[in-house]
Protein backbone atom coordinates (compact mmCIF):
# COMPACT_ATOMS: atom_id res chain seq x y z
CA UNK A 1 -6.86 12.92 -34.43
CA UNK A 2 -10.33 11.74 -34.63
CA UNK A 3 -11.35 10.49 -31.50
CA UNK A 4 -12.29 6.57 -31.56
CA UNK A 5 -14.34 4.15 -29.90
CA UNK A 6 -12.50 1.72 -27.78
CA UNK A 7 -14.42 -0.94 -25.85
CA UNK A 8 -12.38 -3.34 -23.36
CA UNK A 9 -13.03 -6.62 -22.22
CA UNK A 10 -11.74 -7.02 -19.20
CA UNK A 11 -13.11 -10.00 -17.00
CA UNK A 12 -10.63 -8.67 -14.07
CA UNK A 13 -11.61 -5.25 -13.52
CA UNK A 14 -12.18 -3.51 -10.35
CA UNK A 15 -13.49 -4.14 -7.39
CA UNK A 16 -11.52 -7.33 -8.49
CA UNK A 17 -8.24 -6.31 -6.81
CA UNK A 18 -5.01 -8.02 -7.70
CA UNK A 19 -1.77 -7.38 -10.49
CA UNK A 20 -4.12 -9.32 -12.87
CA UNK A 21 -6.73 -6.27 -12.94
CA UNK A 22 -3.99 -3.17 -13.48
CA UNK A 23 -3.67 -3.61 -17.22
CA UNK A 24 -7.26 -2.76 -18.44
CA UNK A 25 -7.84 -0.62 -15.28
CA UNK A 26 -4.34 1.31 -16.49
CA UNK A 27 -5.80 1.61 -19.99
CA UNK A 28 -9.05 2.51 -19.23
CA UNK A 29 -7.51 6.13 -17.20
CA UNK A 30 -4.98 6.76 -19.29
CA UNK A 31 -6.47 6.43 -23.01
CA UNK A 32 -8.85 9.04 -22.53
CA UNK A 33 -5.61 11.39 -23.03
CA UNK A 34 -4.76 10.17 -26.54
CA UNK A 35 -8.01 10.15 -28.86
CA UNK A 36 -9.77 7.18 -27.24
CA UNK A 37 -13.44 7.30 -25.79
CA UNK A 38 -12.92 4.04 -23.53
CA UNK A 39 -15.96 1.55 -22.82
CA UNK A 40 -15.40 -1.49 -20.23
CA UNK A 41 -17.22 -4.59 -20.59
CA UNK A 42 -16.46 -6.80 -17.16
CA UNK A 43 -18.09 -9.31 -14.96
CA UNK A 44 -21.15 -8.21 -12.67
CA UNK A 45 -21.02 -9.37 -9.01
CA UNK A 46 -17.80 -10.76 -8.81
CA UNK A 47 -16.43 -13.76 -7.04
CA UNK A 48 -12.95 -13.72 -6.48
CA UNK A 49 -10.37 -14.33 -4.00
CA UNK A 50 -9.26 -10.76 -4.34
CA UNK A 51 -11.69 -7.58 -3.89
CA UNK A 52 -10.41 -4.04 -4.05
CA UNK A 53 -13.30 -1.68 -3.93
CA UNK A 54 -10.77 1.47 -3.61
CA UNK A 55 -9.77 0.64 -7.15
CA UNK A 56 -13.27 2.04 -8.88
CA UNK A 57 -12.11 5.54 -7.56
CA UNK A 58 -9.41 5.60 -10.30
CA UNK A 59 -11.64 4.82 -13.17
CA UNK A 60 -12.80 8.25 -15.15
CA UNK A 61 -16.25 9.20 -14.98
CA UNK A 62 -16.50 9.57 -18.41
CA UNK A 63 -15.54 5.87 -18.72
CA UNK A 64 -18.74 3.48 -19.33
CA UNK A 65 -18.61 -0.11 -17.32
CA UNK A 66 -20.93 -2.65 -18.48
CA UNK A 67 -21.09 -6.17 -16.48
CA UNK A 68 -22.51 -9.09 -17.88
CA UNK A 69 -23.75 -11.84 -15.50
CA UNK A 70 -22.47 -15.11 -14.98
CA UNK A 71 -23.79 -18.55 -15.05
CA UNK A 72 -24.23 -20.50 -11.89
CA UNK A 73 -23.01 -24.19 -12.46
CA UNK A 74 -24.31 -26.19 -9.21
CA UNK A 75 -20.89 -27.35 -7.21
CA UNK A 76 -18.88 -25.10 -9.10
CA UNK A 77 -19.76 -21.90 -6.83
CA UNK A 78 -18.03 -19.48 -4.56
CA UNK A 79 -18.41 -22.10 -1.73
CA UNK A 80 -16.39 -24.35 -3.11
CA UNK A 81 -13.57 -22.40 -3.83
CA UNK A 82 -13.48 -20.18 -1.19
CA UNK A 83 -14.45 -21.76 2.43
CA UNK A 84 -14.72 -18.93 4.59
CA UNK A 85 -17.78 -18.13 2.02
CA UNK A 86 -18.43 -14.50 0.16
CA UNK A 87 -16.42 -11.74 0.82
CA UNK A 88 -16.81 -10.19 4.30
CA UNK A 89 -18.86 -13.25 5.87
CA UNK A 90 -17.73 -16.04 7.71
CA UNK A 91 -18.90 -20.19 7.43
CA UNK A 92 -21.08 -21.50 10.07
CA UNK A 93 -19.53 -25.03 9.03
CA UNK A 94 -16.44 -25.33 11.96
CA UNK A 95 -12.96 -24.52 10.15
CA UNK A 96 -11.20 -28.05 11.00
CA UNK A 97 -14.64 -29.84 9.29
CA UNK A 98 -14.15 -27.61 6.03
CA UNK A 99 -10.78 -28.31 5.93
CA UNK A 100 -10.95 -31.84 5.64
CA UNK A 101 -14.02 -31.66 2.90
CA UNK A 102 -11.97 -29.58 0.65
CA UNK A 103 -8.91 -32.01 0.94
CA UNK A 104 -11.26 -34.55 0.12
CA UNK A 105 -13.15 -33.84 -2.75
CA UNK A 106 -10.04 -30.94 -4.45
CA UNK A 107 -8.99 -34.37 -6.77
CA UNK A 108 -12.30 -35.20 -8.06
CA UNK A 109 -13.27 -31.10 -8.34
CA UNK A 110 -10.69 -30.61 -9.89
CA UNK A 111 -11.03 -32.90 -12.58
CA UNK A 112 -14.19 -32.06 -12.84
CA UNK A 113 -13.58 -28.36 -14.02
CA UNK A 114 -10.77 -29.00 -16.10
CA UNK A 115 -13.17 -31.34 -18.06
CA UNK A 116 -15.92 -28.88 -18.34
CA UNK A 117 -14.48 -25.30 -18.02
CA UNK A 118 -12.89 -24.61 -20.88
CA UNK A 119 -10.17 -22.62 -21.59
CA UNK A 120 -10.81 -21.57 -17.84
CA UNK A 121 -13.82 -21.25 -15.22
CA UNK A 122 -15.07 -17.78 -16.67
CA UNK A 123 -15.97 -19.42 -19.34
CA UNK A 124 -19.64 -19.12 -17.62
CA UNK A 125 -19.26 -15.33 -18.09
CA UNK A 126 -19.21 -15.59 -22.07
CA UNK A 127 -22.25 -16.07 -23.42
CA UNK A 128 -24.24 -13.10 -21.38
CA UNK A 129 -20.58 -10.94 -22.09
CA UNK A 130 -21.65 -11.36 -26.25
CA UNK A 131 -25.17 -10.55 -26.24
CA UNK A 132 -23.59 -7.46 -24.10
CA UNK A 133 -21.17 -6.62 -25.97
CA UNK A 134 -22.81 -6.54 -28.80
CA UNK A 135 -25.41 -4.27 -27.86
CA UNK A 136 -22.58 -1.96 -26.56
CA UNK A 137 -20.90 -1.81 -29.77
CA UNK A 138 -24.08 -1.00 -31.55
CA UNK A 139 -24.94 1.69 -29.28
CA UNK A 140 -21.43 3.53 -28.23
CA UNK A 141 -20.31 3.23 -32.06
CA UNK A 142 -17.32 1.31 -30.90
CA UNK A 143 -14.28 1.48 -33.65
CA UNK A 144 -11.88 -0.89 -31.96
CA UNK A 145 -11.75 -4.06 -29.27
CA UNK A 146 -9.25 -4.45 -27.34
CA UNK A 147 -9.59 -7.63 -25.27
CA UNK A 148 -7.06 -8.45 -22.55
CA UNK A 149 -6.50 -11.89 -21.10
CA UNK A 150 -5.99 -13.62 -18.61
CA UNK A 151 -8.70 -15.41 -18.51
CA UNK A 152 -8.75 -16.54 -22.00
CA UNK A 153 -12.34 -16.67 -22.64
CA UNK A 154 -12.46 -12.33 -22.73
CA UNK A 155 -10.48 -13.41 -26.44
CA UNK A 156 -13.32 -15.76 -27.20
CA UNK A 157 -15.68 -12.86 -26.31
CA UNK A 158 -13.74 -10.72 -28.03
CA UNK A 159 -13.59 -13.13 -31.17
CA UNK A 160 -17.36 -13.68 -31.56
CA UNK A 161 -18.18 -10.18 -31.08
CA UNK A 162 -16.17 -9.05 -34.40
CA UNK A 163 -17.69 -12.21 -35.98
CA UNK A 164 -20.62 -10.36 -35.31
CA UNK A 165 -19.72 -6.56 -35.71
CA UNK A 166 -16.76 -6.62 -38.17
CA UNK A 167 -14.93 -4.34 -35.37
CA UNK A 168 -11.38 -3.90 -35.09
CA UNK A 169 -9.86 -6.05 -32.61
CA UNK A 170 -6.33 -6.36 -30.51
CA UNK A 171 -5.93 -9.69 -28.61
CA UNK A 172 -3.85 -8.64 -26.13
CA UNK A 173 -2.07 -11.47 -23.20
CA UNK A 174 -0.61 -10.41 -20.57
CA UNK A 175 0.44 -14.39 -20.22
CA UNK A 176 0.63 -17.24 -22.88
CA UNK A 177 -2.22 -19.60 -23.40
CA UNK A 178 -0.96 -22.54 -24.54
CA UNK A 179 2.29 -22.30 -23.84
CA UNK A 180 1.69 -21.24 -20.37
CA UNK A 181 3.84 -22.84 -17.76
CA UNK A 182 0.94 -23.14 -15.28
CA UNK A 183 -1.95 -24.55 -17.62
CA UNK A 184 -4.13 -27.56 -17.05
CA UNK A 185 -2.59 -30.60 -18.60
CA UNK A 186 -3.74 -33.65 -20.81
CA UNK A 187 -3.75 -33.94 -24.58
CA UNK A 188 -7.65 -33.83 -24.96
CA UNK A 189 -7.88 -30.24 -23.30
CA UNK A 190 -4.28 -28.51 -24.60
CA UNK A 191 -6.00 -29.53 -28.33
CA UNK A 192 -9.45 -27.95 -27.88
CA UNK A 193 -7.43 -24.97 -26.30
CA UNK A 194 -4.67 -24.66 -29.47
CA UNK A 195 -7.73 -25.00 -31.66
CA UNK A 196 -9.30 -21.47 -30.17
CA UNK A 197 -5.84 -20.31 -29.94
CA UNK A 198 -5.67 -20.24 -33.77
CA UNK A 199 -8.80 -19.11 -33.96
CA UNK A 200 -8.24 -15.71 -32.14
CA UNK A 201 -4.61 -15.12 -33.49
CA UNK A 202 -6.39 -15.53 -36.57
CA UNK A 203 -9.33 -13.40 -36.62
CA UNK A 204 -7.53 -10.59 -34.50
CA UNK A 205 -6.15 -7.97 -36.66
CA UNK A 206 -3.31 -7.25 -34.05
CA UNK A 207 -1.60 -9.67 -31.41
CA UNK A 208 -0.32 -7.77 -28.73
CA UNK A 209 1.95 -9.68 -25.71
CA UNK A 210 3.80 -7.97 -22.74
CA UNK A 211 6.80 -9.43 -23.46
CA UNK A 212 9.83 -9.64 -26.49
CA UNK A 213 9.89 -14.04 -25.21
CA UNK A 214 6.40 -14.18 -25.13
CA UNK A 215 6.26 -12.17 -29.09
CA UNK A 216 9.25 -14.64 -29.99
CA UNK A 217 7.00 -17.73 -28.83
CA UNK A 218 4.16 -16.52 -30.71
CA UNK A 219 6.07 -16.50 -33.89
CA UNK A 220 7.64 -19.56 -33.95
CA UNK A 221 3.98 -21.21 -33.28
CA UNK A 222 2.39 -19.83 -35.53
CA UNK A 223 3.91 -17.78 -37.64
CA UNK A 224 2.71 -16.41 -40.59
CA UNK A 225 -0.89 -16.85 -39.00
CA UNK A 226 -0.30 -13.74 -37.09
CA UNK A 227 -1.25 -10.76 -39.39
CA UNK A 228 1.02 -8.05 -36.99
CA UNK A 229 2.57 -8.74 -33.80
CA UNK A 230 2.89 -5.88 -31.14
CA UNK A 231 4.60 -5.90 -27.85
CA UNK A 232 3.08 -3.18 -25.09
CA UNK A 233 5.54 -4.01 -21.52
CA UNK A 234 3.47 -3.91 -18.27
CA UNK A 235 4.54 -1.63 -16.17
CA UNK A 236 3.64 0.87 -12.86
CA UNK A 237 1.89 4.23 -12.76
CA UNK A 238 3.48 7.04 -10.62
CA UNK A 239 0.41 8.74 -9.84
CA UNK A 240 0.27 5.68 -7.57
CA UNK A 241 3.41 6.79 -5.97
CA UNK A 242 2.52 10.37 -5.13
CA UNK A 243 2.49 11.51 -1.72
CA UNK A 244 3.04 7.61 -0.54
CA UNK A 245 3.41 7.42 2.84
CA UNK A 246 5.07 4.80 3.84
CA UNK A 247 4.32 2.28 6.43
CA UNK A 248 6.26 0.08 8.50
CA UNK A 249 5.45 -2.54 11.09
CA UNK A 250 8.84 -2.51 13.14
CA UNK A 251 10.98 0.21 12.45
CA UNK A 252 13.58 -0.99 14.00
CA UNK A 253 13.56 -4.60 12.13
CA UNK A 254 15.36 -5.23 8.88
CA UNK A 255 12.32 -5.88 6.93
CA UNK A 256 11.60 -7.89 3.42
CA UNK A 257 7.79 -7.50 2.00
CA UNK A 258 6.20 -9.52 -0.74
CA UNK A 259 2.79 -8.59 -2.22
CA UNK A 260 0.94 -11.29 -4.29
CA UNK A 261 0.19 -14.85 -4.74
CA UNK A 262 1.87 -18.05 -3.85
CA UNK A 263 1.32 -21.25 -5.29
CA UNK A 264 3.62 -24.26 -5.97
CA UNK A 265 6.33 -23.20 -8.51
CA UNK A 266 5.87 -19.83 -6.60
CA UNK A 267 6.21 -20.06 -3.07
CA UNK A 268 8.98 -19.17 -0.19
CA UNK A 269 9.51 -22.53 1.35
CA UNK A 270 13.53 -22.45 0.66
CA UNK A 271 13.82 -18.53 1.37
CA UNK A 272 12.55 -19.29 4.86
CA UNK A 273 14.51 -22.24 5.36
CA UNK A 274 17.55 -20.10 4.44
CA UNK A 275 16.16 -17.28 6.58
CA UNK A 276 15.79 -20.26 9.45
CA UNK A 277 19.60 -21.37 9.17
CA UNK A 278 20.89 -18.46 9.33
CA UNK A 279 19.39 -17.27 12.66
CA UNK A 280 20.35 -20.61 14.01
CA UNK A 281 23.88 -19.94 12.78
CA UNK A 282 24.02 -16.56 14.64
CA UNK A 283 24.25 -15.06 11.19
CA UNK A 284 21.30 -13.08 11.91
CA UNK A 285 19.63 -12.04 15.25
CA UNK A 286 15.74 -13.15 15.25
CA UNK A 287 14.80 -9.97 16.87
CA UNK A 288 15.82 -7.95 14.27
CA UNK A 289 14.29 -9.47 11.06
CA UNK A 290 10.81 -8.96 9.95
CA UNK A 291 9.06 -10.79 6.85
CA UNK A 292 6.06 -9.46 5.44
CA UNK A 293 4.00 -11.14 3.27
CA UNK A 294 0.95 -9.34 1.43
CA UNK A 295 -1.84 -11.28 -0.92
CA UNK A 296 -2.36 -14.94 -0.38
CA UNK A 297 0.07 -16.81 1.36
CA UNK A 298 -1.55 -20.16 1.05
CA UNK A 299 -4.48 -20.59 -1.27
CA UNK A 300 -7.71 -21.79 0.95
CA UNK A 301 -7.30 -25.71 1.51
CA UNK A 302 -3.44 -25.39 1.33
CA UNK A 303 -1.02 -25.10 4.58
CA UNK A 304 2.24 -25.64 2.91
CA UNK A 305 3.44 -22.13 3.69
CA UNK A 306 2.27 -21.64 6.47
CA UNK A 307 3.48 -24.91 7.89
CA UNK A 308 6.94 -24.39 6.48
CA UNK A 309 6.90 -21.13 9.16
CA UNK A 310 6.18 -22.98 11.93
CA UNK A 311 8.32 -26.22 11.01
CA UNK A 312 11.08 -23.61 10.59
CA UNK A 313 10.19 -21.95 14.10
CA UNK A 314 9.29 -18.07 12.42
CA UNK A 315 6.13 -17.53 13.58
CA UNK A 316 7.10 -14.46 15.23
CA UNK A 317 9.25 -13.32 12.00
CA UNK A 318 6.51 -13.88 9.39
CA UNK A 319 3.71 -11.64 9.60
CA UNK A 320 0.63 -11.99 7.00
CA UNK A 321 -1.23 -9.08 6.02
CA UNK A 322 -3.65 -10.78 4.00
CA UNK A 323 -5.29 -9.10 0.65
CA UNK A 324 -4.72 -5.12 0.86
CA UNK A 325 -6.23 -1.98 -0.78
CA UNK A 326 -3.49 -1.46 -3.47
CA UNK A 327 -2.82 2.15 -1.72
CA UNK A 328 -1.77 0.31 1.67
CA UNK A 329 0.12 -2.51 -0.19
CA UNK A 330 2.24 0.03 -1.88
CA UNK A 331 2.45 1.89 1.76
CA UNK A 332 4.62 -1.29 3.24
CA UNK A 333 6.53 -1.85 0.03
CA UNK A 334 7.48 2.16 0.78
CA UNK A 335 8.91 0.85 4.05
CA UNK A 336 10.29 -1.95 3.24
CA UNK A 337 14.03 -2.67 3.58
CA UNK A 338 14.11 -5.34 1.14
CA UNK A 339 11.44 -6.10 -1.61
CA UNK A 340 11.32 -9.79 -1.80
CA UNK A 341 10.57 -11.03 -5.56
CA UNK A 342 10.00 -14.47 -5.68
CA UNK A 343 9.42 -15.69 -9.49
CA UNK A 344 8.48 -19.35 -10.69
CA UNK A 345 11.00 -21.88 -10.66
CA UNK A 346 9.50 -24.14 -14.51
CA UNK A 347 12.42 -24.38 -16.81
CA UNK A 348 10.34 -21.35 -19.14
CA UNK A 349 9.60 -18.87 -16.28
CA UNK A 350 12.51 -16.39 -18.04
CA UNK A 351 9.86 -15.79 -20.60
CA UNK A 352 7.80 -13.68 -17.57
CA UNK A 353 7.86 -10.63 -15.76
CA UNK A 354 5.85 -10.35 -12.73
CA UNK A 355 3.62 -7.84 -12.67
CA UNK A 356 5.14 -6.57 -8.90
CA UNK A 357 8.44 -5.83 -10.04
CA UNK A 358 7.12 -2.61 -11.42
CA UNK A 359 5.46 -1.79 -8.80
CA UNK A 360 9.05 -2.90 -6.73
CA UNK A 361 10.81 -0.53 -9.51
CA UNK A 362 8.22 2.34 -8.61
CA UNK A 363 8.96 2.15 -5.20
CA UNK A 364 12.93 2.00 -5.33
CA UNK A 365 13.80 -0.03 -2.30
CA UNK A 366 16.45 -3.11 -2.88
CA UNK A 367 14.72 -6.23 -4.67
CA UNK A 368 15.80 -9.74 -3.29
CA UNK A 369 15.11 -11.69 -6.24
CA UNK A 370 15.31 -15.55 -6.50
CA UNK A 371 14.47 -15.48 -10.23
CA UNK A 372 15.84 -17.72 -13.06
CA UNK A 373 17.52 -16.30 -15.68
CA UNK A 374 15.62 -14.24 -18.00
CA UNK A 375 13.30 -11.06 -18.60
CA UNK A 376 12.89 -10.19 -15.24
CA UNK A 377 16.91 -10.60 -14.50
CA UNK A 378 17.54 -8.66 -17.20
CA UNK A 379 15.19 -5.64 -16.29
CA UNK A 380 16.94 -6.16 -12.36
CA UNK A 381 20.28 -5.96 -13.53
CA UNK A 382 19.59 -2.86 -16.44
CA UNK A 383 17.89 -1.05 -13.61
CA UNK A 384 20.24 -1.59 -10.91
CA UNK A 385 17.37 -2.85 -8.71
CA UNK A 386 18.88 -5.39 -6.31
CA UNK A 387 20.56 -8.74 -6.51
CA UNK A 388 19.50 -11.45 -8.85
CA UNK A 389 19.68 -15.10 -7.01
CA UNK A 390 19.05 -18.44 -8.51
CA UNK A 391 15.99 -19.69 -6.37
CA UNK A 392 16.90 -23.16 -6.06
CA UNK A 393 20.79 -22.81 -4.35
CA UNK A 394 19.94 -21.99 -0.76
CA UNK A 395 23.78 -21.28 -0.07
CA UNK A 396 23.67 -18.60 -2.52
CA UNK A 397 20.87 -17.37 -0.95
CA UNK A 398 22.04 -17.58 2.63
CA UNK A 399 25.21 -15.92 0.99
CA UNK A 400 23.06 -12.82 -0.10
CA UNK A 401 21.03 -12.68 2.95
CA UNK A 402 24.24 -12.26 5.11
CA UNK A 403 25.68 -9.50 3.20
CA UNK A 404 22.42 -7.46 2.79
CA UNK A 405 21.75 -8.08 6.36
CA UNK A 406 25.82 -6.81 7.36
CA UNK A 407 24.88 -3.69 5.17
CA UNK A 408 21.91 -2.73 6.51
CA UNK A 409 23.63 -2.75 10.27
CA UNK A 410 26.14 -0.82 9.20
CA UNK A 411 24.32 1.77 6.77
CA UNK A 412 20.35 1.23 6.95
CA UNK A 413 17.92 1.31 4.34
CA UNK A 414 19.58 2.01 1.07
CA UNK A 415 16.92 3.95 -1.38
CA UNK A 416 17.92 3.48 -5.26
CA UNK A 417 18.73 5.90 -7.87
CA UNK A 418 15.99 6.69 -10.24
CA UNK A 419 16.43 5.16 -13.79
CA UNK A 420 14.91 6.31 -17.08
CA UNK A 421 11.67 4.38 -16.96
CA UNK A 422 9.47 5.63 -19.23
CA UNK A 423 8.59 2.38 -21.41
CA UNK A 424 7.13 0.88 -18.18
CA UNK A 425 4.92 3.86 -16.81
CA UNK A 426 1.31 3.11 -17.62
CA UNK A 427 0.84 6.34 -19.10
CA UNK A 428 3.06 5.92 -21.51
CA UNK A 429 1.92 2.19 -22.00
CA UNK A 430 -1.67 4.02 -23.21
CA UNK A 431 -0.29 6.48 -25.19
CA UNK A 432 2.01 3.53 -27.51
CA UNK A 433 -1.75 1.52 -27.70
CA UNK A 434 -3.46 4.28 -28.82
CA UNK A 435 -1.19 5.02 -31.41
CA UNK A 436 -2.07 1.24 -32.86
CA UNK A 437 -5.53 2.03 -32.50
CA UNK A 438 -5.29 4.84 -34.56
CA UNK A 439 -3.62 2.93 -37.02
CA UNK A 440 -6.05 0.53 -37.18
């Protein structure tokens, strides 16, 4: 085949670490293989909760990364999302004082963004990510785009840039945008953001979505608007998985492990509480259990989490590793008794798929899902992966708990049968993409 010109814009690209970067970073190595020179057009100097610098090292060298800068809006900086300051330093401001001025003003900031970043806060990263990409596409002959969101605006960079070029483009989102269960609200915002919507499901020549709920949504919004509709699952790469060590912190303890993000239609208040009863019950012995939590616990200015393990008396159950090198987050899923899979709990969270369950279905330890009903239940239960639990009946889950924690006494760590799955390894995931780029 002749060999075409990709470019992808990608505002979450490495050293931004995180599930949110995988995508484009699993594109960008793989698509080299099938026909596709790959260009990356990204964000220079990032600011984000999440750095992975380890994550560069898998990126070919024959893969161009371009980073456009972004604008500084006073009050809208680093510092005010993130206390502690840039990555690696710490605040000379005492933590208790910082505390209280980020309780205080969160309302009014808040507002204040949603009213002026819009669709979301890279929005500052757009208009230096055009003049970019454009020259980019000049000079590397690029044949397609293939922008991948979230955040948003890389569609609206990727929309203006085949204004401009007449390129090829593939919207691709790995989450709804208006329909998303965890956008900003109020009617003046959702109808600016439905407007550009249209726009880029009308302009793209191919829709892409990581899930058949998320295609099916798509549809019945807009419908005929959508010139072709494509669906691409996210997925896990097993070069990740070769010669894993694994890693755990007690060997002797029955251990769970999350890796991720909490917020607050994702977070592990009633797993704890369960986890809490039951040691008071004598259904479990506190010495034995470990749980391991990996990303952010509690976003900086929150406490919930963390004061639902002390309130619940765990503090020497839960241990927090904080943000990992992908490499040693995969190392304590390896030793992990239990991967704990905690999805969102809004009445349309079936629709999504967590971007750690492949990485749980890579690793083939026991999931402990409390997950409503829907995609991710159905890959769970297809797979064999582990038991499915509604995440709002804490009997259920005590239930579950009790017998998983009676098997491993009695046998240990159970490791899972591999399953046939090809449709989510990334390499595979590249190979179906290029074959629509060629067709384009």
């Amino acid at each position: 085949m002749e060999k075409k010109n990709v470019l992808i814009i990608a505002y979450l690209f490495p050293p931004i670490g995180g599930g949110g970067v995988q995508r484009a970073l699993k594109m960008a190595k793989y698509l080299g293989r099938y026909g596709c020179k790959v260009s990356v057009l990204t964000v220079h100097d990032p600011r984000h909760i999440s750095l992975d610098q380890s994550l560069l090292e898998e990126v070919p060298k024959n893969v161009a990364i371009h980073r456009a800068m972004e604008q500084k809006i006073p009050g809208m900086g680093a510092g005010v999302a993130t206390p502690r300051g840039n990555e690696g330093e710490s605040s000379n401001v005492p933590e208790p004082l910082v505390h209280k001025m980020i309780q205080k003003a969160k309302p009014m900031l808040k507002k204040v963004k949603e009213a002026i970043l819009i669709p979301d806060d890279q929005i500052t990263w757009y208009s230096d990510a055009v003049k970019l990409g454009e020259q980019i596409i000049k000079q590397q002959n690029i044949d397609v785009i293939f922008s991948t969101s979230g955040p948003y605006t890389n569609h609206l960079v990727g929309k203006q840039l085949k204004k401009l070029t007449g390129v090829k483009w593939i919207a691709d989102f790995r989450d709804p945008w208006t329909q998303n269960m965890h956008r900003p609200s109020g009617k003046y915002r959702l109808k600016r953001e439905e407007k550009m919507e249209r726009e880029v499901i009308e302009k793209s020549d191919i829709l892409m979505t990581v899930t058949h709920s998320f295609a099916d949504n798509f549809k019945e919004k807009y419908g005929k608007t959508i010139k072709r509709l494509e669906v691409i699952h996210n997925g896990f790469d097993p070069e990740d998985y070769e010669h894993l060590q694994e890693e755990k912190l007690f060997p002797e303890k029955w251990t769970f492990v999350y890796t991720g993000i909490f917020y607050e239609q994702r977070n592990p208040r009633l797993f704890l509480e369960s986890v809490s009863e039951l040691i008071a019950e004598e259904s479990i012995e506190k010495e034995k259990v470990s749980l391991q939590f990996a990303g952010v616990f509690d976003y900086p200015g929150y406490t919930e989490n963390q004061d639902a393990v002390e309130n619940h008396g765990l503090q020497d159950v839960v241990h927090l590793w904080g943000n990992l090198p992908h490499k040693k987050a995969l190392a304590i899923l390896a030793g992990a008794d239990q991967l704990l899979l905690i999805g969102d709990v809004t009445s349309d969270s079936g629709a999504y798929i967590p971007g750690k369950l492949f990485e749980y279905m890579a690793v083939s330890n026991p999931i402990f899902a409390l997950t409503v009903e829907g995609e991710s239940a159905r890959i769970i239960r297809e797979q064999q992966l582990g038991a499915v639990i509604p995440p709002f009946d804490k009997e259920q889950i005590k239930n579950e708990l009790r017998k998983s924690y009676q098997e491993w006494l009695t046998y240990g760590r159970q490791k899972l049968e591999s399953k046939n799955t090809l449709k989510y390894q990334r390499d595979e995931q590249a190979r179906l993409l290029a074959e629509v780029i060629h067709t384009l």
